[in-house]
N, C-alpha and C. Protein backbone atom coordinates (compact mmCIF):
# COMPACT_ATOMS: atom_id res chain seq x y z
N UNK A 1 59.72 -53.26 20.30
CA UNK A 1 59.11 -52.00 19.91
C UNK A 1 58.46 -51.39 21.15
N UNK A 2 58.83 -50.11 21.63
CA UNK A 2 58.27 -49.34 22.71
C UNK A 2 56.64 -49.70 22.17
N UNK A 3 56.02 -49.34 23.26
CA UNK A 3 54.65 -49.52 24.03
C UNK A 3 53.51 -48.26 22.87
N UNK A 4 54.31 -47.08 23.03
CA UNK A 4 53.36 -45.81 22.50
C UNK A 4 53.83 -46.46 20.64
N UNK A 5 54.63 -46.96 19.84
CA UNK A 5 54.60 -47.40 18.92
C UNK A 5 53.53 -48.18 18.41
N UNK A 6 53.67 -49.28 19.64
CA UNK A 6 52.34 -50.18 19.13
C UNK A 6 51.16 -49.47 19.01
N UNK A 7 50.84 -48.48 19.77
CA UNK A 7 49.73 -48.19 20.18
C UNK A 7 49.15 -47.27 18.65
N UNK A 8 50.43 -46.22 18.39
CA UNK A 8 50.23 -45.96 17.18
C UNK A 8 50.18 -46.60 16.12
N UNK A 9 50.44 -47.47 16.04
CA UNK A 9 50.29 -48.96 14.74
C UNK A 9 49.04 -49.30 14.94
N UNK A 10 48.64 -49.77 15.88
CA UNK A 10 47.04 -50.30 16.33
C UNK A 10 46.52 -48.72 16.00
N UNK A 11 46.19 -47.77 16.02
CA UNK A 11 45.39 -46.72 15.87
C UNK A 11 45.42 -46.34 14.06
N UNK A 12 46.60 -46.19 13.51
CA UNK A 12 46.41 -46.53 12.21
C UNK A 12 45.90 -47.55 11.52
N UNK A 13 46.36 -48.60 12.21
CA UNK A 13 45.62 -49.96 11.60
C UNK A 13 43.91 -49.39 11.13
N UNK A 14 43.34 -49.30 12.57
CA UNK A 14 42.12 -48.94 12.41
C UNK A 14 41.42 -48.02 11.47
N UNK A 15 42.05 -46.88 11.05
CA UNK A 15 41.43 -46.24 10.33
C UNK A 15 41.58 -46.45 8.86
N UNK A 16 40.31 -45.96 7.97
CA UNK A 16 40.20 -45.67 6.97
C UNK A 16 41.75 -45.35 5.92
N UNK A 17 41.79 -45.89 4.75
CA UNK A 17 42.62 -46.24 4.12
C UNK A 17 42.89 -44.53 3.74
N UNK A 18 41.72 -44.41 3.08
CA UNK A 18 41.54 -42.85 2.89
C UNK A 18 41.79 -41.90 3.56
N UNK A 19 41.90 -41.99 5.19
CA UNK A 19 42.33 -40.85 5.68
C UNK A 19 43.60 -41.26 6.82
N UNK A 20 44.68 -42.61 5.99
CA UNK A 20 45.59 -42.61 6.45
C UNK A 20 46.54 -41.43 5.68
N UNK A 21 46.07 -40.98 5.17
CA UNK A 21 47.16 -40.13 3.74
C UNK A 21 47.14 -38.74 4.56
N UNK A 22 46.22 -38.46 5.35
CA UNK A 22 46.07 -37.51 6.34
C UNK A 22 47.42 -37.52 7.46
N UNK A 23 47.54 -38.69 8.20
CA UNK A 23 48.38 -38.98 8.56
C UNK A 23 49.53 -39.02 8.33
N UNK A 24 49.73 -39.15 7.11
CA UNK A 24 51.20 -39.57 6.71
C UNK A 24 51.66 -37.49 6.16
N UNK A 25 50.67 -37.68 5.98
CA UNK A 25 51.19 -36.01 5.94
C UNK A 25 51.99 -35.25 7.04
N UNK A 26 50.79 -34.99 7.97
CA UNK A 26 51.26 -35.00 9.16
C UNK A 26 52.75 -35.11 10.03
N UNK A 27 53.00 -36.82 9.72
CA UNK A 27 53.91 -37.22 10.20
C UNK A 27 55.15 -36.54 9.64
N UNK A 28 54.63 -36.14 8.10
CA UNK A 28 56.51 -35.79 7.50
C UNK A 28 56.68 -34.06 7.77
N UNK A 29 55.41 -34.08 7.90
CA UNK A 29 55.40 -32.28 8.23
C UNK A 29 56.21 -32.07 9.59
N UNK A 30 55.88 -33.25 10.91
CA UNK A 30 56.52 -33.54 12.01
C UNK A 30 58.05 -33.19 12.04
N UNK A 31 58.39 -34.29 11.02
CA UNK A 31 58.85 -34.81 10.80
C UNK A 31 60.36 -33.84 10.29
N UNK A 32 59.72 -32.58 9.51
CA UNK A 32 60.77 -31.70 8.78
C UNK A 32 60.76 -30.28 9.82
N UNK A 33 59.73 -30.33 11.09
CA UNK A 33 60.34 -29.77 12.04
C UNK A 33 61.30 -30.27 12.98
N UNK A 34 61.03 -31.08 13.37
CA UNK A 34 61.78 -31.67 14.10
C UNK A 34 63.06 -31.68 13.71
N UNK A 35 63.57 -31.69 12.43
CA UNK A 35 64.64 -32.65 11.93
C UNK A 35 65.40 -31.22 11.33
N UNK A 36 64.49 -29.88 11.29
CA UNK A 36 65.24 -28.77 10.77
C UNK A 36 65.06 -28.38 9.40
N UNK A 37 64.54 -29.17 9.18
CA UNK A 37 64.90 -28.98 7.36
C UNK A 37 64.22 -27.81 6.65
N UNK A 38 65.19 -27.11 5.78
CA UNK A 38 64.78 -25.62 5.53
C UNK A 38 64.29 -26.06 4.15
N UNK A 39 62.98 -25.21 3.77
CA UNK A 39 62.92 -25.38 2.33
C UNK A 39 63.47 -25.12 1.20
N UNK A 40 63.06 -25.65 -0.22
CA UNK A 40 64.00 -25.58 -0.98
C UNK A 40 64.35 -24.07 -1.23
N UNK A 41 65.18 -23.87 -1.38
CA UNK A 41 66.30 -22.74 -1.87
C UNK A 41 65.77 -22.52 -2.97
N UNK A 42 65.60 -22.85 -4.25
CA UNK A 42 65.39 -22.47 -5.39
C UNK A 42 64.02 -21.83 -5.46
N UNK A 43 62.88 -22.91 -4.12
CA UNK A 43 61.71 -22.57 -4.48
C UNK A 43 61.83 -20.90 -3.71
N UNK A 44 62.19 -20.86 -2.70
CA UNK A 44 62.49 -19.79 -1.90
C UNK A 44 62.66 -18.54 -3.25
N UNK A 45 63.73 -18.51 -3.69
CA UNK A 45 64.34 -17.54 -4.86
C UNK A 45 63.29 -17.28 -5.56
N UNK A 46 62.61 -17.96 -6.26
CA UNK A 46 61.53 -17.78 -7.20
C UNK A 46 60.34 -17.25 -6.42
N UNK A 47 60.36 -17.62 -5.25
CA UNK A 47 59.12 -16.85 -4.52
C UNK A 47 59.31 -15.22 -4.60
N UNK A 48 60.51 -15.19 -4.09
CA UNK A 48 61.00 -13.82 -3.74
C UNK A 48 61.52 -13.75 -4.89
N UNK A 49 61.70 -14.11 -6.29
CA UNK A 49 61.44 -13.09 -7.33
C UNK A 49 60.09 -12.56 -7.81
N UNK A 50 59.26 -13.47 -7.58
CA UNK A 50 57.52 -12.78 -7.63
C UNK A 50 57.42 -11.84 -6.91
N UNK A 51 57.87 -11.83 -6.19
CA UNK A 51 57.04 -10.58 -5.04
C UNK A 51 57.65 -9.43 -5.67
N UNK A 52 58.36 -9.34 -6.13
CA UNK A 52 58.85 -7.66 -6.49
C UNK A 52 57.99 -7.37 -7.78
N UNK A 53 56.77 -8.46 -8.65
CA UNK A 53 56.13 -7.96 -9.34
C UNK A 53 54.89 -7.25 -8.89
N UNK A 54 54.56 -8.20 -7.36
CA UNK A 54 53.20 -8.10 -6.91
C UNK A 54 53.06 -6.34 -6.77
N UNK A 55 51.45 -6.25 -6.86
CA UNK A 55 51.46 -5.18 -7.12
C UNK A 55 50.25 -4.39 -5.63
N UNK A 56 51.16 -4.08 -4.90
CA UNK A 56 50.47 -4.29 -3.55
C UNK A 56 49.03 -3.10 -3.46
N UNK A 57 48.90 -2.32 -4.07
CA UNK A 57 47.18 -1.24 -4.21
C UNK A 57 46.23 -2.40 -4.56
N UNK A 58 46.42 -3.66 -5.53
CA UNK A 58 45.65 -4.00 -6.15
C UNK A 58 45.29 -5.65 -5.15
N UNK A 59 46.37 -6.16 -4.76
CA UNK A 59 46.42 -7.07 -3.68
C UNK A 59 45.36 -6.86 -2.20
N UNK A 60 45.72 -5.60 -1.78
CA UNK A 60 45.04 -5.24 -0.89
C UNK A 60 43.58 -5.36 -0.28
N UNK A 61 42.99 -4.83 -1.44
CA UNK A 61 41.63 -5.09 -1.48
C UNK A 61 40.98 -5.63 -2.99
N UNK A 62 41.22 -6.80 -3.72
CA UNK A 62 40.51 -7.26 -4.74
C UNK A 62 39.33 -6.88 -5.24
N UNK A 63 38.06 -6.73 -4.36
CA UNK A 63 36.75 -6.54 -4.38
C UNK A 63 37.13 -4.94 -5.07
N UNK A 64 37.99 -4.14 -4.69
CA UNK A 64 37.87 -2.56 -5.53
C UNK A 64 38.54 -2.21 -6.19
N UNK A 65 38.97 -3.10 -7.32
CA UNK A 65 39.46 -2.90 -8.49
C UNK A 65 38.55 -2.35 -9.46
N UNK A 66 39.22 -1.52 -10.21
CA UNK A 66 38.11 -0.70 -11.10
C UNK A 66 38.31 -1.27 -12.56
N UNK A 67 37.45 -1.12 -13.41
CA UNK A 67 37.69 -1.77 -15.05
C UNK A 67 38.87 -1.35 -15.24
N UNK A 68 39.53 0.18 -14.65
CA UNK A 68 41.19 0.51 -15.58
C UNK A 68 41.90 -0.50 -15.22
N UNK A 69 42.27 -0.94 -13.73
CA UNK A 69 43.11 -1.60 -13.08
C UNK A 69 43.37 -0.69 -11.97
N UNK A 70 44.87 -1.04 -11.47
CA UNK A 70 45.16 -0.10 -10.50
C UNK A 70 46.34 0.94 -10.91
């Protein structure tokens, strides 16, 4: 096992159980740049079918919405 491996094994070792989950996040987030990976398609679609409801006067500024709406 290369040298910077261990080193990262010994540095996880050390920490908190609790904020290895930090880490492991991290790593796959790394992990799905590196490697390319596009998100899901379906979730994509459904995003961009919301948005054609959003209703952008009222988005804009929240705080000045009036009792009618917008």
């Amino acid at each position: 096992m290369p040298a910077i491996k261990e080193k990262a094994f010994e540095l996880i070792e050390k920490m908190p159980d609790d904020k290895v989950v930090y880490i492991v996040n991290i790593m796959e987030n790394l992990d799905s740049l590196f490697n390319g990976t596009e998100p899901d398609e379906e979730k994509m679609q459904a995003y961009e079918n919301l948005k054609k409801y959003r209703r952008p006067a009222c988005t804009s500024n929240l705080l000045k919405i009036s009792r009618k709406g917008c």
